[in-house]
Protein backbone atom coordinates (compact mmCIF):
# COMPACT_ATOMS: atom_id res chain seq x y z
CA UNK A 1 144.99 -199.66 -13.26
CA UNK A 2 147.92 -202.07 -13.43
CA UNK A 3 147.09 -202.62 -17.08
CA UNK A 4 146.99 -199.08 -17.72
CA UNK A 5 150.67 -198.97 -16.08
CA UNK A 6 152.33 -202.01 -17.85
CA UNK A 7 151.39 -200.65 -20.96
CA UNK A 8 152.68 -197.03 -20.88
CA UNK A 9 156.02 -198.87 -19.67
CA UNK A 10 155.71 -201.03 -22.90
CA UNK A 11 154.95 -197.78 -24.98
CA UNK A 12 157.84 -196.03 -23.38
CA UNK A 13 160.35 -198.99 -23.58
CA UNK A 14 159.14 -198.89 -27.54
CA UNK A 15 159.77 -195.08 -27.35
CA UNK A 16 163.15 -195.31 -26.09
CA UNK A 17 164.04 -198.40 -27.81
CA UNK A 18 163.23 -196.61 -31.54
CA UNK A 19 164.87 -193.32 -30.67
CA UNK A 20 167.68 -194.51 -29.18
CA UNK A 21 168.29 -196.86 -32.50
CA UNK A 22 171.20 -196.32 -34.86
CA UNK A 23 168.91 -195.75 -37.55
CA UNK A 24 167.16 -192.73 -35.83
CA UNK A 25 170.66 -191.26 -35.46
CA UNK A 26 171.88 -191.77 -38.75
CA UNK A 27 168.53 -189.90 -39.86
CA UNK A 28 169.02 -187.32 -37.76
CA UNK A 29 172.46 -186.80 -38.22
CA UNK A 30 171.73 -186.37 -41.96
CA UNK A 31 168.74 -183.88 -41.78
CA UNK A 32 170.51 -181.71 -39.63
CA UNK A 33 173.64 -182.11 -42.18
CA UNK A 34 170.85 -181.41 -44.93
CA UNK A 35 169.70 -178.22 -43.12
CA UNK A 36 173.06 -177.15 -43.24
CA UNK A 37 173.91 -177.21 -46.42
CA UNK A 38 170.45 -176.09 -47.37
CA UNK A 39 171.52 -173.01 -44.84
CA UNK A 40 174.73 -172.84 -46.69
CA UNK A 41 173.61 -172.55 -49.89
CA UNK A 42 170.68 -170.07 -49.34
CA UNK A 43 173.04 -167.50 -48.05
CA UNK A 44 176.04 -167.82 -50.88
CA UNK A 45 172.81 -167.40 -53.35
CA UNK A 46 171.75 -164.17 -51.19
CA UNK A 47 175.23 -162.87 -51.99
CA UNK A 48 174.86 -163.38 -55.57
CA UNK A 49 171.38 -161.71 -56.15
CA UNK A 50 172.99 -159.13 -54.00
CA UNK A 51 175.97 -158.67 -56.44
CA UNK A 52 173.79 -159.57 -59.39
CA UNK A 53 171.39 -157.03 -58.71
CA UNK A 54 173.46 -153.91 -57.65
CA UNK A 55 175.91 -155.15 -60.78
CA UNK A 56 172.53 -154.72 -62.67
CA UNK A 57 171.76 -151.05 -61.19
CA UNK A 58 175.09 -149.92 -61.87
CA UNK A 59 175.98 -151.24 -65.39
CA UNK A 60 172.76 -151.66 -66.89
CA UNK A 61 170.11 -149.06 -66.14
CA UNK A 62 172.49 -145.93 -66.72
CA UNK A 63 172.45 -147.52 -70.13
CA UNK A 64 168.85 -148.13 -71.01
CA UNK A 65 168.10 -144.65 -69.37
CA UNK A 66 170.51 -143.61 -72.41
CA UNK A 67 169.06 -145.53 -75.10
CA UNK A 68 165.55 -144.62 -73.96
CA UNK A 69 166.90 -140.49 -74.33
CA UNK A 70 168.60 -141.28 -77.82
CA UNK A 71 165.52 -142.87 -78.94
CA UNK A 72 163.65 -139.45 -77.93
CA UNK A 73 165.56 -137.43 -79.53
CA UNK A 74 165.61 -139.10 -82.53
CA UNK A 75 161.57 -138.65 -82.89
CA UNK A 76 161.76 -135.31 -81.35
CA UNK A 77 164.27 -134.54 -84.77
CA UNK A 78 162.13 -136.90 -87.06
CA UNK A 79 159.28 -134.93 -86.03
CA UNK A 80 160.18 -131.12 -86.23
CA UNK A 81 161.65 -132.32 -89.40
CA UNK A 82 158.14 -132.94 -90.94
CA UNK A 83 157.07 -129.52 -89.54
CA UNK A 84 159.37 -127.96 -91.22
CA UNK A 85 158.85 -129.81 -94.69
CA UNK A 86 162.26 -131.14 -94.79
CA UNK A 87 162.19 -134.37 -96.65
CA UNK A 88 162.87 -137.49 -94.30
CA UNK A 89 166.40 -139.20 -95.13
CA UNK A 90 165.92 -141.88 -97.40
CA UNK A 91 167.63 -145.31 -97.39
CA UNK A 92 170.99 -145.02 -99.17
CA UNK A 93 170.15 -147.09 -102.85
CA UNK A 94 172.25 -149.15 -104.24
């Protein structure tokens, strides 16, 4: 039993010894200052998809939703334009 004793003081001295180094501390010190930054980081790129993305909904979409209804109409005209025998318009020749 003494053995058993003398060595979990020897593991625990160890223990203590290691964590308590400046090493340990200086690692430490720099993950948490690495979690941080990662922390920091994350949420200023949050806000940008954020502004990206409702810059995006605003701006952009109204305008394909356009194009896609100018395109439309275009075939809808192309097409009662064959119905009605009307000949297409040509390219201009030069």
């Amino acid at each position: 039993m003494a053995a058993k004793s003398s060595s979990e003081g020897v593991l625990s001295r160890i223990s203590s010894t290691v964590s308590e180094s400046p090493i340990v501390y200086k690692g430490k010190r720099a993950a948490s200052d690495a979690g941080f930054v990662v922390k920091k980081l994350l949420k200023s790129t949050g806000k940008a998809a954020w502004i990206a993305g409702t810059t995006f909904l605003i701006l952009v979409v109204p305008l394909i939703i356009e194009m896609d209804r100018e395109a439309q109409l275009n075939d809808l005209e192309l097409q009662q334009a064959s119905l009605l025998g009307t000949p297409t318009p040509a390219a201009p020749q030069k």
